[in-house]
N, C-alpha and C. Protein backbone atom coordinates (compact mmCIF):
# COMPACT_ATOMS: atom_id res chain seq x y z
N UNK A 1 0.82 -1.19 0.00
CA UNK A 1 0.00 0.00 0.00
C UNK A 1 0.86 1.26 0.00
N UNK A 2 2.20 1.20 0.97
CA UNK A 2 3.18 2.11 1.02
C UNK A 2 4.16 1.97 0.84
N UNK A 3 5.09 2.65 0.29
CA UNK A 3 6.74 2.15 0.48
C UNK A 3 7.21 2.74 1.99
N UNK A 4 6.81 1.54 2.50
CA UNK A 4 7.32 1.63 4.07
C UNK A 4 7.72 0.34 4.69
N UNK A 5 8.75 0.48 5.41
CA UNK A 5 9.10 -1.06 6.65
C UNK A 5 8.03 -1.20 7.50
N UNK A 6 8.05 -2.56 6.84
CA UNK A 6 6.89 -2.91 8.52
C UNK A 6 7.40 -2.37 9.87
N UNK A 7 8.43 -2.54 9.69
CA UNK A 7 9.18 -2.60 11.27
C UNK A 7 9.11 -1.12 11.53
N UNK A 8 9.18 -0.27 10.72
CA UNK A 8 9.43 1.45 10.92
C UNK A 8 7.61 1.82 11.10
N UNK A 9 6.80 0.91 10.63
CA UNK A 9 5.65 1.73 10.64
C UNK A 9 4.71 0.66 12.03
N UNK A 10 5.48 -0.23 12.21
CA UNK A 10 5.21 -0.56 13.65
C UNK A 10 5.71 -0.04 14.69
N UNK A 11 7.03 0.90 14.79
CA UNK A 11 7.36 1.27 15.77
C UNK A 11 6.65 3.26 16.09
N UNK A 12 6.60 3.34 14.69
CA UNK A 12 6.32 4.46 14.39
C UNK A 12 4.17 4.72 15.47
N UNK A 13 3.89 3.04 15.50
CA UNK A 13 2.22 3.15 15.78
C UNK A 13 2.38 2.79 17.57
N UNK A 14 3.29 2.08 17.91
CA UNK A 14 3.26 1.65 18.99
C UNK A 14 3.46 2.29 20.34
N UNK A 15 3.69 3.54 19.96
CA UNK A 15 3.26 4.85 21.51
C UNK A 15 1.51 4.39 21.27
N UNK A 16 1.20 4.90 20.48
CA UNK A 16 -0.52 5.59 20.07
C UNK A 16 -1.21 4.40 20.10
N UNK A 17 -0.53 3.25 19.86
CA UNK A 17 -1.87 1.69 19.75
C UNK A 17 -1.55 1.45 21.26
N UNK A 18 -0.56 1.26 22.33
CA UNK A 18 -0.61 1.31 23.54
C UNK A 18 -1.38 2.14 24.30
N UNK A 19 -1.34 3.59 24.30
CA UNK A 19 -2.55 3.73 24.62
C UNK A 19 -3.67 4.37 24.46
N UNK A 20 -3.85 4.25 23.11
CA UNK A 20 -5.03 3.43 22.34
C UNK A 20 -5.74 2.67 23.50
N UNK A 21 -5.28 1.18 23.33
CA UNK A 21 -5.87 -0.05 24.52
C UNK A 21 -6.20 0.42 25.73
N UNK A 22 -5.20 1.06 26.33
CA UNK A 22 -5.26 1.67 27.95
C UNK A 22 -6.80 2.03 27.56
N UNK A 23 -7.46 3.29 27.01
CA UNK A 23 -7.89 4.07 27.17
C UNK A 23 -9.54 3.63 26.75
N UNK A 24 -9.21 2.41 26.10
CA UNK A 24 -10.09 2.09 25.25
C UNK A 24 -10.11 0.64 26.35
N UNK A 25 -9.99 -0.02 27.06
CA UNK A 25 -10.00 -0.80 28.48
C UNK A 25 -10.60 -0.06 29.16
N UNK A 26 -10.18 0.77 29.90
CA UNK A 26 -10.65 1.44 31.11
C UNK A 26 -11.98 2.08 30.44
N UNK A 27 -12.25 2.69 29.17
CA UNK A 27 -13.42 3.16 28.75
C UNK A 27 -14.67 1.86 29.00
N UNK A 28 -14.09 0.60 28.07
CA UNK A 28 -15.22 -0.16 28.15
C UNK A 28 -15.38 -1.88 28.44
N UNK A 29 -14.46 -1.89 29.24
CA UNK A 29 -13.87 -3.32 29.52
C UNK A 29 -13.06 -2.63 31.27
N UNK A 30 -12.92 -2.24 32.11
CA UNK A 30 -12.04 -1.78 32.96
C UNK A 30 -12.00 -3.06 34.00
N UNK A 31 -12.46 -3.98 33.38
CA UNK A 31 -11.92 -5.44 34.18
C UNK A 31 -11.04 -6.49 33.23
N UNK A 32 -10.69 -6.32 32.16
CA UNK A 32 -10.39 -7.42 31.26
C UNK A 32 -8.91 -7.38 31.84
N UNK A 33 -8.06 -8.68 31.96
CA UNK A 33 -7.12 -8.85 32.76
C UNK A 33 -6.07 -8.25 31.72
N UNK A 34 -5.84 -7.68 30.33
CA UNK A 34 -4.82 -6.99 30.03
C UNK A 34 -4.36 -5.89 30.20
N UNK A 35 -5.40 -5.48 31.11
CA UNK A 35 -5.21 -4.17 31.41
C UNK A 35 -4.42 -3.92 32.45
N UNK A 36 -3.79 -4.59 33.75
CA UNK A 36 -2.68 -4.43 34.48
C UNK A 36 -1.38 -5.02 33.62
N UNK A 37 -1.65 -5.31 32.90
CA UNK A 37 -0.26 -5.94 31.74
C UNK A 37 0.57 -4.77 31.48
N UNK A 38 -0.26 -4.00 30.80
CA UNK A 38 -0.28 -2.52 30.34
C UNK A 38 0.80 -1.73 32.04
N UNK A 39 0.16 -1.88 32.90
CA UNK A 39 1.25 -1.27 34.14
C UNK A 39 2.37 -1.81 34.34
N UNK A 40 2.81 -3.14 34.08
CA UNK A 40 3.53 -3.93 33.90
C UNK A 40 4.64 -3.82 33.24
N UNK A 41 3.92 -3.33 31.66
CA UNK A 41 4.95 -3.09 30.39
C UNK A 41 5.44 -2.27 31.11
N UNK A 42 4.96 -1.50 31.46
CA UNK A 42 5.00 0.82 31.78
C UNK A 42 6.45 0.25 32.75
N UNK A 43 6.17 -0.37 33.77
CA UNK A 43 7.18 -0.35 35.17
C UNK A 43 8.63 -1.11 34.54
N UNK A 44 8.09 -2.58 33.18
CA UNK A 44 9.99 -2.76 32.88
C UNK A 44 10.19 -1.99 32.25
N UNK A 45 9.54 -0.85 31.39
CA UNK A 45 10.53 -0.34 30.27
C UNK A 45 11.14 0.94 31.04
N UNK A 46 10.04 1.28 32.00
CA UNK A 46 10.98 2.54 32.81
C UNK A 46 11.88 2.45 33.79
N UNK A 47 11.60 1.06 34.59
CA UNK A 47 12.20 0.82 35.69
C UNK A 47 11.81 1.77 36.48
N UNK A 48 10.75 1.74 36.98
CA UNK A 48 9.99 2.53 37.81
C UNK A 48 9.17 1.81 38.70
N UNK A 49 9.10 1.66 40.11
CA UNK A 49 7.87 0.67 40.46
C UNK A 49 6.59 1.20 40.40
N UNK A 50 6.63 2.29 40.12
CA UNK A 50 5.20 2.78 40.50
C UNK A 50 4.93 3.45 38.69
N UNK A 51 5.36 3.20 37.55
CA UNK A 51 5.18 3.44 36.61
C UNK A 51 3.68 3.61 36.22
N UNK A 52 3.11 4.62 35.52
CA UNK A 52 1.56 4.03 34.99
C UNK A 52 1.86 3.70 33.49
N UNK A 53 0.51 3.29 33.01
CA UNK A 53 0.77 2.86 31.19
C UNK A 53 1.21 4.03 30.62
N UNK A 54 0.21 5.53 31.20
CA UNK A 54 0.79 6.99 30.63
C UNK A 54 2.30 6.79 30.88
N UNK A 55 2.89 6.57 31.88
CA UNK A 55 4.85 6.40 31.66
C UNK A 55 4.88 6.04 30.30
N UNK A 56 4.25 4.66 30.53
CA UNK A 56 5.13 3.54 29.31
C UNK A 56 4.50 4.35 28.16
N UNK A 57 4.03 4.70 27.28
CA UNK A 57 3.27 5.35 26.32
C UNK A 57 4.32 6.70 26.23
N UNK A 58 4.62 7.25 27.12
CA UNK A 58 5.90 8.55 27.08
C UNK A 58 6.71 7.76 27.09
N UNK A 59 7.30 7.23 27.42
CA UNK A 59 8.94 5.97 27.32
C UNK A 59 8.90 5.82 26.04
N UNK A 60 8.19 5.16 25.20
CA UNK A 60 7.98 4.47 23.89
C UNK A 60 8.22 5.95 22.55
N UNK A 61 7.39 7.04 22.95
CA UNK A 61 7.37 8.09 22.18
C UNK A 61 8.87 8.77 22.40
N UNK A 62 8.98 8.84 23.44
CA UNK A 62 10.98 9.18 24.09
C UNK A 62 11.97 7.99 22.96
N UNK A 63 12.10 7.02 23.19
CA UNK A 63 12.32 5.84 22.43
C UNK A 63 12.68 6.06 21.05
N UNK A 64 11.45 6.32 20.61
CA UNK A 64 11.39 6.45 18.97
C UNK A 64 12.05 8.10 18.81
N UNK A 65 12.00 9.18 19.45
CA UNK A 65 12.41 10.18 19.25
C UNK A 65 13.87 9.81 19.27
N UNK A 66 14.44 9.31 20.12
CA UNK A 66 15.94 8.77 20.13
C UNK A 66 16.55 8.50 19.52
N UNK A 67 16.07 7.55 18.82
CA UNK A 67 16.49 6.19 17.49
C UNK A 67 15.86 6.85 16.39
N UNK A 68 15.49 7.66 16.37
CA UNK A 68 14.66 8.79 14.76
C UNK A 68 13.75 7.63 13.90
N UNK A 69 13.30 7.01 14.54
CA UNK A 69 11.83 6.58 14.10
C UNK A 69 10.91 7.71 13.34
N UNK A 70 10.77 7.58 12.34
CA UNK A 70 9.94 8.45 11.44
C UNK A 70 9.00 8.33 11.56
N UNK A 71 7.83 9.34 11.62
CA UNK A 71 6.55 9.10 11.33
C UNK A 71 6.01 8.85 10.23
N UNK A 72 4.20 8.51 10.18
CA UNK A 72 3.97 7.74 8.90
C UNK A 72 4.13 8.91 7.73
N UNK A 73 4.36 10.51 8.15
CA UNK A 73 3.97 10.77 7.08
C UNK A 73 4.95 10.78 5.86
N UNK A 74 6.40 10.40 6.87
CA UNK A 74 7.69 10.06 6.00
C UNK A 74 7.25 9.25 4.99
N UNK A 75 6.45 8.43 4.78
CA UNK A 75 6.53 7.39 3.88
C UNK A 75 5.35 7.59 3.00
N UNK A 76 4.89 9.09 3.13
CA UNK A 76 3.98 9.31 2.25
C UNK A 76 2.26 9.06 2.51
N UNK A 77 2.28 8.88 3.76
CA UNK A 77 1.02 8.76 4.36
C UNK A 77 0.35 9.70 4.62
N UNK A 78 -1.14 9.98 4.53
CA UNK A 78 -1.96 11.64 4.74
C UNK A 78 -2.93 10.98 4.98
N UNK A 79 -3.77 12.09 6.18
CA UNK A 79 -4.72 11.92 6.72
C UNK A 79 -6.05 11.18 5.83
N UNK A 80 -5.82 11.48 4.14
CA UNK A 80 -6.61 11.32 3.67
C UNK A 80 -6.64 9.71 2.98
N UNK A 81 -5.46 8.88 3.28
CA UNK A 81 -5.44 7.47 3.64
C UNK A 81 -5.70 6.79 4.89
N UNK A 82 -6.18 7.31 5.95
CA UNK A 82 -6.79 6.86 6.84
C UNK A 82 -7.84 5.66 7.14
N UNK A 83 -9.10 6.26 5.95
CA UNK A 83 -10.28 5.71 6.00
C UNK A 83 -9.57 4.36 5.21
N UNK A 84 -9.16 4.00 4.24
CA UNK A 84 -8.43 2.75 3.45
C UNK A 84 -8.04 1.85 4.42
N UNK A 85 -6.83 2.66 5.33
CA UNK A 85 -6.02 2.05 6.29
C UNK A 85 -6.90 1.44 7.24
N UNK A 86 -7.43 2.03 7.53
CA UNK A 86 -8.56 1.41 8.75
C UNK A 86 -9.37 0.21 8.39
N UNK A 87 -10.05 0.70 6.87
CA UNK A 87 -10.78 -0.37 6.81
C UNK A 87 -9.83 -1.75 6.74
N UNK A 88 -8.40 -1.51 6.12
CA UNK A 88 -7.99 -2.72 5.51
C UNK A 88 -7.23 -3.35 7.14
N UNK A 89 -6.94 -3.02 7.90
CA UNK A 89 -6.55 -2.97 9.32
C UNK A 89 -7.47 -3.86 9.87
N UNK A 90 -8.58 -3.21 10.16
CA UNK A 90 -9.78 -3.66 10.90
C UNK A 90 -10.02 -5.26 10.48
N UNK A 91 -9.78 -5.67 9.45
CA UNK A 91 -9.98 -7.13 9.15
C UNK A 91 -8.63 -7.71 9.05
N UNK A 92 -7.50 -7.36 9.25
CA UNK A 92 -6.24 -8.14 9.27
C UNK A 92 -6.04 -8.73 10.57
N UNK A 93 -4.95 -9.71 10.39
CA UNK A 93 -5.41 -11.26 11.13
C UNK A 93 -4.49 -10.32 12.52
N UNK A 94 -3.66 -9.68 12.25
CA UNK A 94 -2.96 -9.09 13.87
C UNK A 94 -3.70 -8.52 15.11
N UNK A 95 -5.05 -7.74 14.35
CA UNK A 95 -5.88 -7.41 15.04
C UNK A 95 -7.06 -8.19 15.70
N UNK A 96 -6.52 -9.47 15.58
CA UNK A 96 -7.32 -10.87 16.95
C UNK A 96 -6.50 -10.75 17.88
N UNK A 97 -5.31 -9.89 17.73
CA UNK A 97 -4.41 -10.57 19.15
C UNK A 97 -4.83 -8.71 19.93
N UNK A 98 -5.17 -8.06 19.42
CA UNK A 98 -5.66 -6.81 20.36
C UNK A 98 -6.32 -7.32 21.69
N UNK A 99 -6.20 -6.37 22.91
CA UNK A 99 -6.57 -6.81 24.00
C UNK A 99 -8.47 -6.46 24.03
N UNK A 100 -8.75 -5.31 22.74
CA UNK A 100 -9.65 -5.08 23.06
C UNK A 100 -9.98 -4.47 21.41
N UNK A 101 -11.61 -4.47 20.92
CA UNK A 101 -11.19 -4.24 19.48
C UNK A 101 -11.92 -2.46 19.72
N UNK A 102 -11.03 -2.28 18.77
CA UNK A 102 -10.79 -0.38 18.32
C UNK A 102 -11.41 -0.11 17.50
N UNK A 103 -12.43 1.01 17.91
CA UNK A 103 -13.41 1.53 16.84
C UNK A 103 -12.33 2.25 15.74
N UNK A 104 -13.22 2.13 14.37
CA UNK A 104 -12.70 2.84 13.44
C UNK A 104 -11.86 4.23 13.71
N UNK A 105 -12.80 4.73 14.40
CA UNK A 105 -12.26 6.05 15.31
C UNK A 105 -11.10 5.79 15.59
N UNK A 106 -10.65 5.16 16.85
CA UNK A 106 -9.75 4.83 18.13
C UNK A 106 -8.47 4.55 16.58
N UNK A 107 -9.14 4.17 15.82
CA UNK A 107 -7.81 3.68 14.66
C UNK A 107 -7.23 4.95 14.22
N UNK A 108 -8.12 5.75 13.57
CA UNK A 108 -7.52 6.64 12.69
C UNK A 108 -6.96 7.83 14.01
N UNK A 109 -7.62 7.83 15.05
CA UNK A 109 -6.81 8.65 16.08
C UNK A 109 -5.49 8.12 16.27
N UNK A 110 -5.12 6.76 16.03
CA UNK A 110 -3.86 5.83 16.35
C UNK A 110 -2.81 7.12 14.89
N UNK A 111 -3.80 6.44 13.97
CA UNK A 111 -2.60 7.00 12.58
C UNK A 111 -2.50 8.41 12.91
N UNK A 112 -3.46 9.20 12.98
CA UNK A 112 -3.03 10.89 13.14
C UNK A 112 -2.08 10.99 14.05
N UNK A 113 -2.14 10.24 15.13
CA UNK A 113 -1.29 10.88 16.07
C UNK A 113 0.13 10.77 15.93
N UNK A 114 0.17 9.64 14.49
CA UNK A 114 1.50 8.70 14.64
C UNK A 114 1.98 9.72 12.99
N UNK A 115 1.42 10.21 12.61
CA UNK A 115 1.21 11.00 11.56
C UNK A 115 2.58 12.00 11.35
């Protein structure tokens, strides 16, 4: 669809799809057991004991600022591929392993932000 690395446009989503989930758990699931996972991630990547997911979600965006992780729009991505992306997203097989499924919305807020 893009001339892009998987690997650059996965690292590039993975502040915003983390919490994405957080936010989208506690909205409508605030018992499903992945949701202390999420505090979990937050406390090894900071080494913090008292880390929240908001840490880990700033750690990850710190991270990629570091290592110059590009955003999507490096690779030629615009808001106005969104609606495509989403739809073709929304039915790909990675998105069974989500802790929780993401409205169309919750998606294209993922890409803008990662934008």
């Amino acid at each position: 669809m893009f001339p892009a690395p998987h690997g650059a446009v996965c690292a590039a989503l993975l502040p915003h799809v983390f919490r994405a989930n957080v936010d989208a758990l506690r909205e409508r699931d605030p018992e499903n057991p992945a949701l202390p996972k999420f505090t979990e991630v937050a406390r090894l990547l900071t080494g913090v004991h008292d880390a929240t997911p908001e840490d880990g979600a700033r750690f990850l965006e710190e991270l990629n600022k570091s290592v110059d992780v590009r955003p999507l729009r490096a690779f030629g991505i615009q808001s106005g591929d969104f609606a495509e992306i989403v739809s073709k997203s929304s039915c790909s097989s990675s998105m069974k392993g989500n802790p929780i499924e993401l409205t169309d919305s919750e998606l294209a807020g993922i890409l803008r932000a990662a934008l």
